[in-house]
C-alpha atoms as a PDB file:
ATOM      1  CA  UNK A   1     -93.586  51.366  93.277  1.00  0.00           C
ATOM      2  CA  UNK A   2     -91.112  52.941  96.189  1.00  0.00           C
ATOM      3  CA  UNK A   3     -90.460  56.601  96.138  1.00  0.00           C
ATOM      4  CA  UNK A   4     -87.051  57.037  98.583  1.00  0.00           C
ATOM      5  CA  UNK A   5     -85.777  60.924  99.348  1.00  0.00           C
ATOM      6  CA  UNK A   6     -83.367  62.683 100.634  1.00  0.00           C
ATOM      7  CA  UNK A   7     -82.188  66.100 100.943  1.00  0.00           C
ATOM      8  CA  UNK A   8     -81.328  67.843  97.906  1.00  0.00           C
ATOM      9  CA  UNK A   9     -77.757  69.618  99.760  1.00  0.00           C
ATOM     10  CA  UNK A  10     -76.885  65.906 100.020  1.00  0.00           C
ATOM     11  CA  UNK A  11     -77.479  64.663  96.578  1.00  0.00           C
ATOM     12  CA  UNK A  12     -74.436  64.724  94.780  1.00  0.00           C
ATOM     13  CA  UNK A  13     -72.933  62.468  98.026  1.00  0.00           C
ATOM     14  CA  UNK A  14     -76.280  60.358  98.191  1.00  0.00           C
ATOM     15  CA  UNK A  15     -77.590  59.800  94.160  1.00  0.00           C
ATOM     16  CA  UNK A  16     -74.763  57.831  92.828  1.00  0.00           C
ATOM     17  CA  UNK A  17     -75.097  55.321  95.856  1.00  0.00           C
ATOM     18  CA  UNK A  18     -78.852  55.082  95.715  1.00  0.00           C
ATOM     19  CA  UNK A  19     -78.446  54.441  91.650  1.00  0.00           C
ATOM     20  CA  UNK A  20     -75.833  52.064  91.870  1.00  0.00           C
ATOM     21  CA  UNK A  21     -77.605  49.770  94.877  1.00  0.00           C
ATOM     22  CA  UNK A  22     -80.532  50.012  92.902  1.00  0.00           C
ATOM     23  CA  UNK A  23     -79.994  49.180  89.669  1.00  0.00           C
ATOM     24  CA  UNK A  24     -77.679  45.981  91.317  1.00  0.00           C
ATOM     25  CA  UNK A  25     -81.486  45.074  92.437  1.00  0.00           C
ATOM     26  CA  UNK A  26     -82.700  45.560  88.984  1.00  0.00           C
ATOM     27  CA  UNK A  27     -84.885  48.784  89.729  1.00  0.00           C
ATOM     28  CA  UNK A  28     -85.268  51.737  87.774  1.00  0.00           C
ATOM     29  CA  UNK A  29     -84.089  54.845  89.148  1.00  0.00           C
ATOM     30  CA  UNK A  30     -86.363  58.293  87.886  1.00  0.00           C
ATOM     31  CA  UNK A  31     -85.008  61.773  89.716  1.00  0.00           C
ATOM     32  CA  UNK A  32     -88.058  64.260  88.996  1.00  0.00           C
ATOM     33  CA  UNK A  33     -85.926  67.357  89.594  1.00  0.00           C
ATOM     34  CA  UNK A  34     -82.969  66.430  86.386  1.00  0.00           C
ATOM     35  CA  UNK A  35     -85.473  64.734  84.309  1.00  0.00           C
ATOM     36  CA  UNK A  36     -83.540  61.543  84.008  1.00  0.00           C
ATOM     37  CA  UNK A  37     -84.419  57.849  84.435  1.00  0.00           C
ATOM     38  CA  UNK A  38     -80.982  55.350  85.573  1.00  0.00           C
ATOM     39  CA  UNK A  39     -81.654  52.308  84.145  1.00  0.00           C
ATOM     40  CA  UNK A  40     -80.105  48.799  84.876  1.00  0.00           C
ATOM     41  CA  UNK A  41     -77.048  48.371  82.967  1.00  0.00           C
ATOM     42  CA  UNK A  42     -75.454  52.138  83.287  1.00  0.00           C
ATOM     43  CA  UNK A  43     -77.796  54.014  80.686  1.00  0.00           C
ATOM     44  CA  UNK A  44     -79.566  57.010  81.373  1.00  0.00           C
ATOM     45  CA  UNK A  45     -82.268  58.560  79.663  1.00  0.00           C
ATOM     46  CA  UNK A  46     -82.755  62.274  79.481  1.00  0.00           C
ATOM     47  CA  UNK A  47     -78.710  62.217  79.584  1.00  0.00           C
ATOM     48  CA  UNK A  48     -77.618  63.877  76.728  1.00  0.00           C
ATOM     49  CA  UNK A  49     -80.369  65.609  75.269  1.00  0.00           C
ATOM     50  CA  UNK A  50     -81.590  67.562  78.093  1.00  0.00           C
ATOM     51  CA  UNK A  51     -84.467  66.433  80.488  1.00  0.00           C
ATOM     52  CA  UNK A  52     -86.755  63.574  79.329  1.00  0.00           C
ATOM     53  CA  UNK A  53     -89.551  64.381  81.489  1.00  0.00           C
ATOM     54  CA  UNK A  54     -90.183  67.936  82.991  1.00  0.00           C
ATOM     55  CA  UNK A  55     -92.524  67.361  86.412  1.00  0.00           C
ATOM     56  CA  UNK A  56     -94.076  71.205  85.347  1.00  0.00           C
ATOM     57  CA  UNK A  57     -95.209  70.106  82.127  1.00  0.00           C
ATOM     58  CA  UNK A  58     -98.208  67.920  83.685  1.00  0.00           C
ATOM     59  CA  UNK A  59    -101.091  68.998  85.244  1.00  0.00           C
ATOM     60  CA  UNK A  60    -103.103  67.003  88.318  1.00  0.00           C
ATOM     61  CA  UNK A  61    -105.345  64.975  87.027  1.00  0.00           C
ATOM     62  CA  UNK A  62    -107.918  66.388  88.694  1.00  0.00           C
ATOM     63  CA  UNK A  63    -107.430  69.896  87.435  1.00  0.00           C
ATOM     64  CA  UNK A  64    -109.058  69.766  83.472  1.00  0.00           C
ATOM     65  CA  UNK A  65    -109.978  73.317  83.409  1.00  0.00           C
END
């Protein structure tokens, strides 16, 4: 697993590059902060029906209590 950031004021210029390079690789791309997953092929989860994963919903592991 990678992880690859950048600044958020740059995303809109930066995101549809860093998609499209890697799904030509075959990776899948996940962007915490929309909630959506590019996959290879052009789909997109979390596209049309609002976020498919929300990063506040989940707690650390290590806090049970």
């Amino acid at each position: 697993m990678w992880g690859v950031a950048f600044l958020t004021q740059h995303s809109k210029d930066v995101l549809p590059f860093v998609v499209s390079v890697s799904n030509d690789l075959g990776l899948i791309v996940f962007d915490p902060q929309l909630g959506k997953v590019y996959v290879p092929g052009g789909r997109v989860l979390g596209h049309d029906d609002g976020p498919l994963f929300t990063m506040k919903a989940y707690k650390p592991w290590w806090k049970v209590w």
